[in-house]
Protein backbone atom coordinates (compact mmCIF):
# COMPACT_ATOMS: atom_id res chain seq x y z
CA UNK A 1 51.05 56.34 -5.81
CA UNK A 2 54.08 55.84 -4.12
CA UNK A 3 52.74 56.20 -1.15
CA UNK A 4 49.94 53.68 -1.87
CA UNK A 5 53.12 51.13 -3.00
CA UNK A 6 54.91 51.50 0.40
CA UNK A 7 51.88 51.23 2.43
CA UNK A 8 50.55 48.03 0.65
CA UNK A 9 53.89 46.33 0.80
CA UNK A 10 54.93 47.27 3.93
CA UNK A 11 51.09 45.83 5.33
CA UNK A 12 51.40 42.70 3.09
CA UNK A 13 54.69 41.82 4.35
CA UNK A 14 53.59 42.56 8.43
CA UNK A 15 50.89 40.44 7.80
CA UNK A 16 52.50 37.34 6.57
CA UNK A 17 55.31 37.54 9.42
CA UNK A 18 52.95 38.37 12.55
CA UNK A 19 49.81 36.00 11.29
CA UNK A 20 52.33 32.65 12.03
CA UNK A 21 53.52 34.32 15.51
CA UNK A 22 49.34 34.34 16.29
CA UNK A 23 48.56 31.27 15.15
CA UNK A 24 51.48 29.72 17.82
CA UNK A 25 50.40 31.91 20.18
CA UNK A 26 46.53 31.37 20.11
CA UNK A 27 46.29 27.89 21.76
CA UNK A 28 48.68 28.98 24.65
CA UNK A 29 46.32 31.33 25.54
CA UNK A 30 43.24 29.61 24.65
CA UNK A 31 41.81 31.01 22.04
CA UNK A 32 41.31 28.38 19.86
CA UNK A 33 37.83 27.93 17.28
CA UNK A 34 36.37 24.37 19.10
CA UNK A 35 34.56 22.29 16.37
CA UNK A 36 30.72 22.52 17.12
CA UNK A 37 27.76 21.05 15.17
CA UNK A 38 26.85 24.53 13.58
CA UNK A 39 30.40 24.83 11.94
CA UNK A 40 32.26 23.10 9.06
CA UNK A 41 35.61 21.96 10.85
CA UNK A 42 36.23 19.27 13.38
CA UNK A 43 39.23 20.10 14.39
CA UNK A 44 40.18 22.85 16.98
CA UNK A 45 41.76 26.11 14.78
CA UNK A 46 43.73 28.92 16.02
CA UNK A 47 41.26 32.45 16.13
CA UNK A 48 43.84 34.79 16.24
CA UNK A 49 44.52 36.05 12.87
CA UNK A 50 42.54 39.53 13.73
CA UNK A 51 45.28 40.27 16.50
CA UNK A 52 47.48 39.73 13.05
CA UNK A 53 45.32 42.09 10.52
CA UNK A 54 45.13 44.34 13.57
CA UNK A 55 48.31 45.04 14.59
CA UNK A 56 49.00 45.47 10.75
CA UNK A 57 46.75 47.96 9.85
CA UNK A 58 47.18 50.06 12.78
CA UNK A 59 51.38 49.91 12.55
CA UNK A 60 50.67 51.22 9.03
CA UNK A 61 48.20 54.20 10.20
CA UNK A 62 50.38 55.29 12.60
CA UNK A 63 53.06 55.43 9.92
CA UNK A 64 50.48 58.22 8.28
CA UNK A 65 49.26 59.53 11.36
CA UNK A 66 51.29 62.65 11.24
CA UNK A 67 49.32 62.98 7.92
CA UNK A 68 45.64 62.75 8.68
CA UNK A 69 43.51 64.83 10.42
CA UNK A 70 44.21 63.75 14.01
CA UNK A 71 41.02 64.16 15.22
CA UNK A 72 39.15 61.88 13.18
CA UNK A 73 42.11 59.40 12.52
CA UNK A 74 42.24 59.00 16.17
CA UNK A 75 38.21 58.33 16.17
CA UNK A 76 38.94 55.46 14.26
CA UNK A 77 41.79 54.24 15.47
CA UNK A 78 40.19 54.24 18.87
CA UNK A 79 36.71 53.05 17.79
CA UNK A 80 38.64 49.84 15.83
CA UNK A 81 40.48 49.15 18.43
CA UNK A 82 37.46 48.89 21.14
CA UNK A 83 35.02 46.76 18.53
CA UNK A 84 38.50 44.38 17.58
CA UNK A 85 39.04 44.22 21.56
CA UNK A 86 35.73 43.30 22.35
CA UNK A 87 35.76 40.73 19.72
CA UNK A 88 38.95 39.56 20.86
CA UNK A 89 36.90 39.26 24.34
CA UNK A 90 34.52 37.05 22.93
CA UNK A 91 36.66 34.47 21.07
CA UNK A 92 38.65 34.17 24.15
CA UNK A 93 35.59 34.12 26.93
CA UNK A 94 32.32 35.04 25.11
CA UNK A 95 30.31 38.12 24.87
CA UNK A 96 26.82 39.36 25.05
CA UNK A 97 25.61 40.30 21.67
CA UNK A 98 24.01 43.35 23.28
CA UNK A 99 27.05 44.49 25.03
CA UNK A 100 29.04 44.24 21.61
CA UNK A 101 26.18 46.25 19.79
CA UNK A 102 26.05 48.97 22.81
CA UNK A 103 30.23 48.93 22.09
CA UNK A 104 29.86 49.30 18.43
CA UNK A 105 27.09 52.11 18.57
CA UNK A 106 29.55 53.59 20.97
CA UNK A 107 32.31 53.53 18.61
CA UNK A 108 30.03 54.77 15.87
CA UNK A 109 29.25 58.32 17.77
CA UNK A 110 32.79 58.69 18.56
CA UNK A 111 32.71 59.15 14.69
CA UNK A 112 30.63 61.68 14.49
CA UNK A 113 31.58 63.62 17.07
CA UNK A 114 34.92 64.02 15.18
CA UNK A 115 33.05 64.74 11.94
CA UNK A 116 33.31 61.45 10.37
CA UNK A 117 29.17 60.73 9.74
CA UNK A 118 26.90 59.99 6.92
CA UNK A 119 25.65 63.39 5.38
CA UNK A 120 23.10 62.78 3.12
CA UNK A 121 20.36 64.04 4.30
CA UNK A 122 21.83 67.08 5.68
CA UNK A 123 19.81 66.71 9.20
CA UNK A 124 22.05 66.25 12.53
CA UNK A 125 19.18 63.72 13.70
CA UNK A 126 19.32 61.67 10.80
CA UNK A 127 22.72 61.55 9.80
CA UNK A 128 23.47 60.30 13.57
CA UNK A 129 20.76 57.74 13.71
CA UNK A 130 22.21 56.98 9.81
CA UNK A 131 25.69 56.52 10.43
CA UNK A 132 24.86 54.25 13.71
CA UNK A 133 23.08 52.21 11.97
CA UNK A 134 25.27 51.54 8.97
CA UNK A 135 28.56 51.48 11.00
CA UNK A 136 26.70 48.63 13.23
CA UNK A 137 25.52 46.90 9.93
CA UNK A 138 28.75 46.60 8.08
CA UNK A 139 30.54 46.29 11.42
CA UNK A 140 28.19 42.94 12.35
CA UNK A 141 27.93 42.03 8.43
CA UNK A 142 31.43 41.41 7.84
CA UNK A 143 31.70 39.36 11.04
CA UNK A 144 28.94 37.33 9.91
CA UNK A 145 30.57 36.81 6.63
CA UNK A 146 33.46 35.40 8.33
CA UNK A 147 31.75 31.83 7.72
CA UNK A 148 34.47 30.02 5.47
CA UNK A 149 38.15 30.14 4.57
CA UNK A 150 38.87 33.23 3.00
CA UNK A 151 35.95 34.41 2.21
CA UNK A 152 36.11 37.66 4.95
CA UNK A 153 39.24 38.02 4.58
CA UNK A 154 39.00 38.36 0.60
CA UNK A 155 35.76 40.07 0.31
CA UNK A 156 37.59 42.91 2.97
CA UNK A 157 40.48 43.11 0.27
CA UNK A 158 38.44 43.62 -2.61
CA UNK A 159 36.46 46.12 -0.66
CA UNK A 160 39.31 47.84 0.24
CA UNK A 161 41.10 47.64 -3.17
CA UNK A 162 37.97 49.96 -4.56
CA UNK A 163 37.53 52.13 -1.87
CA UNK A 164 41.54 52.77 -2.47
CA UNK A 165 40.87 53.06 -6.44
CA UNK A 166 38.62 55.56 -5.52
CA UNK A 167 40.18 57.63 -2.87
CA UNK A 168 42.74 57.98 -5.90
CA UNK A 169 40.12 59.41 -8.14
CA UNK A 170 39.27 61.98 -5.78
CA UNK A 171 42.20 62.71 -4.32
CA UNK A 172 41.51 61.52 -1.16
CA UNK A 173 44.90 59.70 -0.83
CA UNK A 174 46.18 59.62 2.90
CA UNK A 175 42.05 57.66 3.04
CA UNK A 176 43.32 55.59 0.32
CA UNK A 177 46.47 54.97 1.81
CA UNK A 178 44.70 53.21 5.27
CA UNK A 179 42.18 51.23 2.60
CA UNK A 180 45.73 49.98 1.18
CA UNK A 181 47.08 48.84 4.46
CA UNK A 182 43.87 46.79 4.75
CA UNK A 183 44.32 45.43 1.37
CA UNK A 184 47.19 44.69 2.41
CA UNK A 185 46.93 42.99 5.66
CA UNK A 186 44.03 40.79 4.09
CA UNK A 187 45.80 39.34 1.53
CA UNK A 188 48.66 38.78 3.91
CA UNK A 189 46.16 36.93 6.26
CA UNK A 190 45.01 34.90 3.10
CA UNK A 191 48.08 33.19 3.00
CA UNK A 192 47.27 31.04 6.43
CA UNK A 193 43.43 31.58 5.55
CA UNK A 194 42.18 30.34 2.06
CA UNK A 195 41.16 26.56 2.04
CA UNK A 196 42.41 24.79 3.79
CA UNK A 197 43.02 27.71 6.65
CA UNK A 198 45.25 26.86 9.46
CA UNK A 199 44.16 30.44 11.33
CA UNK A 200 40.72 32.06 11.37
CA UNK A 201 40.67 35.92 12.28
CA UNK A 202 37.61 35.34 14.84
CA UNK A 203 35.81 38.54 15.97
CA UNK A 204 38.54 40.68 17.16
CA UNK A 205 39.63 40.79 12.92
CA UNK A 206 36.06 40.67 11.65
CA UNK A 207 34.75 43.67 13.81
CA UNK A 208 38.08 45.28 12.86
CA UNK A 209 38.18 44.90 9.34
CA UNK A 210 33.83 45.58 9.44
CA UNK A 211 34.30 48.89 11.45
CA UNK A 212 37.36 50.07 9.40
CA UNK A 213 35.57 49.97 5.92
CA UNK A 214 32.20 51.54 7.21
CA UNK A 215 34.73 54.15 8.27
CA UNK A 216 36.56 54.37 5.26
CA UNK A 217 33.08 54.35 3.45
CA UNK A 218 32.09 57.10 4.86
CA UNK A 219 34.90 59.63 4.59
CA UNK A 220 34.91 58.88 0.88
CA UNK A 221 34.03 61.84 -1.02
CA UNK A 222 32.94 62.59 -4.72
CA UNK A 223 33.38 66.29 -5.70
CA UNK A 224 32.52 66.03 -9.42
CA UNK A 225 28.98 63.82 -8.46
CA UNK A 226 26.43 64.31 -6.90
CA UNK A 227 25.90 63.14 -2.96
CA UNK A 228 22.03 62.03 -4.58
CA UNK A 229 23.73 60.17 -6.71
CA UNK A 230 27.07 58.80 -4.56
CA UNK A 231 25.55 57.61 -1.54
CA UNK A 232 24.91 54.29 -3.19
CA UNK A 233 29.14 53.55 -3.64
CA UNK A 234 29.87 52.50 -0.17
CA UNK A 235 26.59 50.95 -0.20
CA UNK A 236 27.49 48.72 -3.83
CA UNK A 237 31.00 48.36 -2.69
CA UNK A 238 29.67 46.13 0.41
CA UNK A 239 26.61 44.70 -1.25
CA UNK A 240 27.59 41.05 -0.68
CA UNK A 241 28.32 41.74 3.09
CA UNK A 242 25.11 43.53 3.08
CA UNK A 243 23.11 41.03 1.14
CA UNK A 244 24.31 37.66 3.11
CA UNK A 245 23.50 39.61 6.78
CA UNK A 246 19.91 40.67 4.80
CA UNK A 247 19.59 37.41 4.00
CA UNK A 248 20.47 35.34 7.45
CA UNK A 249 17.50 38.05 9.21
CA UNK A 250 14.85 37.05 6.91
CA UNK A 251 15.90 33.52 6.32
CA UNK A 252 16.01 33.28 10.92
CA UNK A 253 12.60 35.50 10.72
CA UNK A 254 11.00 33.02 8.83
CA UNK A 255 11.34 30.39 10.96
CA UNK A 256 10.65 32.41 13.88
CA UNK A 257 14.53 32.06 14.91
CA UNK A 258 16.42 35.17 16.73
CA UNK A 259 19.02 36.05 14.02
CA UNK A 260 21.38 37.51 16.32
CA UNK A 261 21.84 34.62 19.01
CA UNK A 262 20.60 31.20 16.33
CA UNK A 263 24.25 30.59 14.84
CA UNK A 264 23.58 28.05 11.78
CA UNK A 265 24.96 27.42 8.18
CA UNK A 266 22.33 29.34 6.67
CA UNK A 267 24.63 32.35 4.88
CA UNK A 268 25.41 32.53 1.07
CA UNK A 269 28.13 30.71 1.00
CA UNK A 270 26.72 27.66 3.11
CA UNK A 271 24.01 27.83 0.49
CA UNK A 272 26.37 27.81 -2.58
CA UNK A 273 28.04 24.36 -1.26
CA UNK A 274 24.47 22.56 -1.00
CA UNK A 275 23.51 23.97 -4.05
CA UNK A 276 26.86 21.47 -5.07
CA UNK A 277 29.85 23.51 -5.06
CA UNK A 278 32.87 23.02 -3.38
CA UNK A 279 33.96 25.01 -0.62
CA UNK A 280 36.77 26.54 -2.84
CA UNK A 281 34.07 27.21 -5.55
CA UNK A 282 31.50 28.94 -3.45
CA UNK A 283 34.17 31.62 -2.11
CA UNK A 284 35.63 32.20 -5.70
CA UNK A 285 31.79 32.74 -6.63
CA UNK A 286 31.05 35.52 -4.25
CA UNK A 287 34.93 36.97 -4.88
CA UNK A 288 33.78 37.45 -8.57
CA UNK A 289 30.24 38.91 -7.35
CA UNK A 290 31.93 41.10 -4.71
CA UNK A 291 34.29 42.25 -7.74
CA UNK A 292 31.17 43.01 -9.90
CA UNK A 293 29.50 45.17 -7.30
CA UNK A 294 32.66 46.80 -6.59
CA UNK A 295 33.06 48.07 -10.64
CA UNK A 296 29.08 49.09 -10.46
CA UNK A 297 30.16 51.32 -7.64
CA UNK A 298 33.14 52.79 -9.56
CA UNK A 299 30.63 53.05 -12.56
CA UNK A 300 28.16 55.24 -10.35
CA UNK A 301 31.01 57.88 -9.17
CA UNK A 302 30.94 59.42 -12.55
CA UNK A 303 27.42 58.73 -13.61
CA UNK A 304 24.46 60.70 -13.76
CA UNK A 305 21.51 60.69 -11.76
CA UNK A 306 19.16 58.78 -13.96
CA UNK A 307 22.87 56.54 -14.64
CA UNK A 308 23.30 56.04 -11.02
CA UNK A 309 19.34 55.31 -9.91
CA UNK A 310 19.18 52.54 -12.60
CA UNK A 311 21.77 50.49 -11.69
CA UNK A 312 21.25 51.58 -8.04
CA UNK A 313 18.04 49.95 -9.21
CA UNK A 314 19.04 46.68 -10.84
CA UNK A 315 21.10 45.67 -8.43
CA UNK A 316 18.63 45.64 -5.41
CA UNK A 317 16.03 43.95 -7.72
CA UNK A 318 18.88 41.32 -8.31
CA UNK A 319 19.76 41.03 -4.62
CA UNK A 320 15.89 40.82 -4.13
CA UNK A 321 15.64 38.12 -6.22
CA UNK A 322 18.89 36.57 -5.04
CA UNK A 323 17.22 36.43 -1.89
CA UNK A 324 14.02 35.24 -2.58
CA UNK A 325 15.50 32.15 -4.69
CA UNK A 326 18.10 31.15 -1.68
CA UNK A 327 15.21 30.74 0.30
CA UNK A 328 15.00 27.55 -2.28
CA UNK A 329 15.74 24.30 -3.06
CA UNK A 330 18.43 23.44 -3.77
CA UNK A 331 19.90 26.48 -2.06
CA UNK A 332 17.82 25.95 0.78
CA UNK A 333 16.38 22.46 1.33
CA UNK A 334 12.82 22.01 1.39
CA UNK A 335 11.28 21.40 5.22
CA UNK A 336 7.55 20.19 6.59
CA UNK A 337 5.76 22.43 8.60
CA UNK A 338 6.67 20.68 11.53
CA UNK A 339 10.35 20.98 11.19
CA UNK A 340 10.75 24.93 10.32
CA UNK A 341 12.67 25.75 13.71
CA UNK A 342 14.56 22.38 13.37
CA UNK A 343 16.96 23.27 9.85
CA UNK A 344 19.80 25.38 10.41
CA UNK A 345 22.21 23.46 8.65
CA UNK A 346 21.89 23.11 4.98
CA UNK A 347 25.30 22.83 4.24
CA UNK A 348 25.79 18.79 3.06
CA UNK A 349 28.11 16.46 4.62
CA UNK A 350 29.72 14.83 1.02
CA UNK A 351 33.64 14.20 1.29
CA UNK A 352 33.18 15.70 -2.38
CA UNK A 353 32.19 18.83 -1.24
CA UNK A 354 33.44 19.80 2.20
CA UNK A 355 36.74 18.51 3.05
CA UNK A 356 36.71 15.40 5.44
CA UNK A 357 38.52 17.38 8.54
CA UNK A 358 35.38 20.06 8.29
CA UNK A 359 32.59 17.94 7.88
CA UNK A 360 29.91 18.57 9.80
């Protein structure tokens, strides 16, 4: 526990000294968030706050290096530090989607060749093509989260505050101790982030923070459950991540729109504020939901199959249904045949409801 204290204060305090020395730093060397018609600011905002949450996190893994099993610490130290790179790449000069995917998927099999990989199904085919695949969705989720003030930034915290809580149960502490050092660079982040932010984290922290807790996820291990049963944690832990990318891909599909290169206010929290919330409301919603999910998953640790499989159950029929009514008015306004490529922007313009500087 002590440990865990050090860690979390030592990250919390790095993040609230470096994030100012970014955000004076990122319009001298240009990388600056330009207002465009698909986002909800019109004024140009420093996108440096990853270099911040990076530089955090990894200062406090090094501190533990000694500590961890060098081997796979240094697979994902290396692999977070390529995806945050390339991200940093692309809010700078822009980057193929492809080419970030092909860098991600790379970054994912450095993971399992150090023994870092999803085992539940106990094939070497599957559990590569497994851990690829959800290393490149929670990677790609998270950065497509990043879609309002603090709300990546505090979903990653209350991510990583559970996988921590849990690491503790099962003794899994040095794991812990690198999910506290993103707790605490997120909430140092926050400080410059909620509404209104004067520093977004861009790519380079949203691939970061992404990679780093389908990592963590992973390594997470449950000796007094079964893996039947415990696969479902990590999965719980980052439902809302998971849900809002689900959602964007079938909302895109629909309307015969490419969901990896159509950018548009079309995510949750977009959805939320034309529903009529305010900005500040919507991410305080989907904190509390993230929460929920986050005590299901430390529910299903201890619970038994039958225990696990129903509320495993529940909550997909509620993110099924979630989905389904999103795809609604007032959610999702209503559009003639004629105009289903043309809405990608449900999000209203009232001063009430989106502040005047980030009106669309």
């Amino acid at each position: 526990m002590t440990v865990y204290i050090l860690v979390f204060a030592g990250a919390l305090v790095l993040a609230i000294g470096v994030t100012p020395v970014a955000r004076w730093l990122a319009p001298r060397v240009g990388v600056m968030d330009q207002p465009e018609a698909r986002k909800i600011h019109l004024r140009p905002v420093p996108r440096m706050g990853g270099v911040a949450i990076y530089l955090t996190v990894i200062a406090a893994a090094l501190l533990l290096g000694e500590n961890f099993n060098f081997t796979q610490f240094g697979s994902i130290l290396v692999g977070a530090t390529g995806v945050s790179f390339m991200g940093l790449i692309d809010d700078r000069w822009g980057l193929r989607p492809l080419i970030k995917m092909l860098g991600q998927a790379l970054a994912a099999l450095l993971l399992y060749a150090s023994g870092i990989y999803v085992g539940t199904f106990h094939h070497p085919v599957l559990d590569l093509v497994t851990t690829v695949l959800w290393v490149g969705y929670i990677t790609n989720a998270v950065n497509f989260l990043d879609n309002m003030d603090g709300l990546a930034g505090g979903i990653a915290a209350i991510a990583a505050a559970f996988f921590a809580l849990m690491c503790s149960f099962s003794g899994q502490y040095l794991v812990g101790a690198l999910s506290v050092a993103v707790l605490g660079a997120c909430l140092g982040f926050l400080f410059y982030n909620l509404n209104p932010a004067s520093i977004f984290m861009g790519d380079s922290g949203a691939l970061f923070l992404g990679f780093t807790l389908a990592a963590v996820g992973i390594k997470l291990r449950f000796p007094d459950n079964a893996t039947f049963v415990t696969w479902m944690v990590p999965v719980l832990v980052m439902g809302l991540p998971i849900f809002d990318t689900a959602l964007v891909i079938v909302s895109r599909l629909r309307r015969r729109l490419n969901p990896a290169t159509t950018p548009g206010k079309d995510h949750i929290s977009h959805r939320l504020v034309a529903a009529g919330m305010t900005q500040r409301e919507a991410v305080l919603t989907l904190y509390v939901v993230s929460f929920v999910l986050g005590l299901l998953a430390t529910f299903v640790t201890r619970a038994s199959v039958l225990e696990g499989y129903i509320v495993g159950g529940l909550a997909a029929l509620a993110g099924l249904y979630a989905l389904w009514r999103a795809e609604r008015p007032p959610f999702f306004p209503s559009q003639s045949p004629h105009s289903a490529h043309s809405i990608q922007h449900p999000i209203p313009a009232h001063a009430d409801q989106v502040r005047p500087e980030e009106q669309p």
